[in-house]
Protein backbone atom coordinates (compact mmCIF):
# COMPACT_ATOMS: atom_id res chain seq x y z
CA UNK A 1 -2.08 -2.47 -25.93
CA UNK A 2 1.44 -2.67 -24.51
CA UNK A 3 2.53 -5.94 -22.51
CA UNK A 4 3.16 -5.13 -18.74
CA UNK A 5 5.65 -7.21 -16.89
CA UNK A 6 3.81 -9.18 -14.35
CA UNK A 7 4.96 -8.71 -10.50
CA UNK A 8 4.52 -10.88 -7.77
CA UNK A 9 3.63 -9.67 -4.03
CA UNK A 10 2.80 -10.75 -0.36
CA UNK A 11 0.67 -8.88 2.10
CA UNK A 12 2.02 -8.31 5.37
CA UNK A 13 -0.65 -7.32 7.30
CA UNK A 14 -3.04 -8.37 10.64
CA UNK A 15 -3.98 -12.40 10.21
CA UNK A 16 -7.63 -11.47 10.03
CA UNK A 17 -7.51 -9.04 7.59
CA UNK A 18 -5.13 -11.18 5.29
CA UNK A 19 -7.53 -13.18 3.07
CA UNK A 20 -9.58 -9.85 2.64
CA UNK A 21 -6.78 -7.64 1.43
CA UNK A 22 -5.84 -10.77 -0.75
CA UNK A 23 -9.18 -10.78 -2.38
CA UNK A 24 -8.95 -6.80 -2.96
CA UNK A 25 -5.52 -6.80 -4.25
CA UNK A 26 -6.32 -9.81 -6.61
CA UNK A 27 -9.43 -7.60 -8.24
CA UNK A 28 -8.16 -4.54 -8.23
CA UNK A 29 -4.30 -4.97 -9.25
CA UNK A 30 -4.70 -8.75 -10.99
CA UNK A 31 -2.97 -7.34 -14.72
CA UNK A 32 0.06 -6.07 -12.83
CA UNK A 33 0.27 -8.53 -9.55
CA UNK A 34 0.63 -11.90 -8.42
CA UNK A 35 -0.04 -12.26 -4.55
CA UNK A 36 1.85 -14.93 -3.03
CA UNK A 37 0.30 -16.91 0.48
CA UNK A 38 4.37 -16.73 1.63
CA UNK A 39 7.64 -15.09 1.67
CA UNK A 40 10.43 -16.17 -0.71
CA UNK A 41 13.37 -15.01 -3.05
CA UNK A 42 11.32 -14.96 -5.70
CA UNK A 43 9.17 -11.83 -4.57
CA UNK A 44 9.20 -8.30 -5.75
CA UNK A 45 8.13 -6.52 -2.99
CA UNK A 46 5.92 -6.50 -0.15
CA UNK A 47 3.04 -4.58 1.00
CA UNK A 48 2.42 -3.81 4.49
CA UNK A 49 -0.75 -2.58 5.34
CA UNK A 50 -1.33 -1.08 9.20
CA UNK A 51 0.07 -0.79 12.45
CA UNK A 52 2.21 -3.62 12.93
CA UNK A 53 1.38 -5.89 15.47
CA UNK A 54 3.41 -8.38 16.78
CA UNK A 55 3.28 -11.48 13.82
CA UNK A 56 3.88 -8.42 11.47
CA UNK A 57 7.30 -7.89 13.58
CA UNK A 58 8.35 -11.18 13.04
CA UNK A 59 7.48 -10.94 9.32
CA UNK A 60 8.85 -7.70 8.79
CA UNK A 61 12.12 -9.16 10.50
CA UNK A 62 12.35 -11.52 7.88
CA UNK A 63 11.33 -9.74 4.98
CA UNK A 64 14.56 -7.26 5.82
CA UNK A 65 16.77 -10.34 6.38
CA UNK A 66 15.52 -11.18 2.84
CA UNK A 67 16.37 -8.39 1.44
CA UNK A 68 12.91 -7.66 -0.23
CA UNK A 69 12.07 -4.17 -0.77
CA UNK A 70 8.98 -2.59 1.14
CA UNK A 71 5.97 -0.44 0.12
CA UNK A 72 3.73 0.98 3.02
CA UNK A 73 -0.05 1.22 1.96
CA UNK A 74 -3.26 1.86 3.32
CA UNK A 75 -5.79 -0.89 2.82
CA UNK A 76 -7.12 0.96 -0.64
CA UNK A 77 -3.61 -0.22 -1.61
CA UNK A 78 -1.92 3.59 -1.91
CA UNK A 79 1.41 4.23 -0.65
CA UNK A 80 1.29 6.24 2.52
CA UNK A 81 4.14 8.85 1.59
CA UNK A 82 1.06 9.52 -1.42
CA UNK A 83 -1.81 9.52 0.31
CA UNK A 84 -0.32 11.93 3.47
CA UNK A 85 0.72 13.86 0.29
CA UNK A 86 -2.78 14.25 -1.13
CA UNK A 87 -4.45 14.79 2.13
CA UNK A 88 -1.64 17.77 2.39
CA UNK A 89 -2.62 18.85 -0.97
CA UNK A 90 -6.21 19.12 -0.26
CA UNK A 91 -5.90 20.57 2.72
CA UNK A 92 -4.31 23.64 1.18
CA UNK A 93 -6.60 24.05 -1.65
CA UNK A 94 -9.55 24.12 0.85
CA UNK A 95 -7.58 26.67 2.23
CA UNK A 96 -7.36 28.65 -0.92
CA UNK A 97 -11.10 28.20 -1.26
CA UNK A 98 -12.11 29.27 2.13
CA UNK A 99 -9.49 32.39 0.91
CA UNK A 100 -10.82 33.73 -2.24
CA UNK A 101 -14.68 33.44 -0.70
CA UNK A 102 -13.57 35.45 2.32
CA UNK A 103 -11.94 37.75 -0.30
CA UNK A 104 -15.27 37.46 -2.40
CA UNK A 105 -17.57 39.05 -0.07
């Protein structure tokens, strides 16, 4: 099994959704990722999950003065260019079904 080179991460997200996004990305990412509690040099990236509100600004403000490099995710922790991609994807191969069984009959 090959070694993978540990990364570590904040969540910038809604204060009461923080500790539960936490706990998610701890299970589901925890042989890849390292979530930090607060911003510093020594971060990788950032996540930032939803509609920003207000604290998020702030934070966001920061993490661009910092120089820290941004992924946008949903809360199942896939990027949104991705997901949008998939949901684009799937919407033209029900397309392709509803084709061929129109075709079919």
């Amino acid at each position: 099994m090959g070694k993978y080179l540990i990364k570590k991460a904040y969540i910038c997200c809604r204060k009461d959704k923080k500790e539960e996004l936490k706990e998610k990305a701890e299970k589901r990412l925890k042989d890849v990722l390292i979530i930090r509690d607060t911003l510093g040099d020594d971060l990788d990236f950032v996540y930032v999950i939803g509609k920003p509100d207000a604290d998020m600004e702030v934070e966001l403000q920061e993490i661009k003065e910092m120089d820290i490099p941004i992924s946008y995710v949903n809360e199942n922790f896939i990027a949104k260019d991705m997901y949008e991609k998939m949901m684009e994807q799937d919407k033209e191969q029900k397309k392709s079904f509803e084709y061929e069984e129109e075709k079919g009959r």
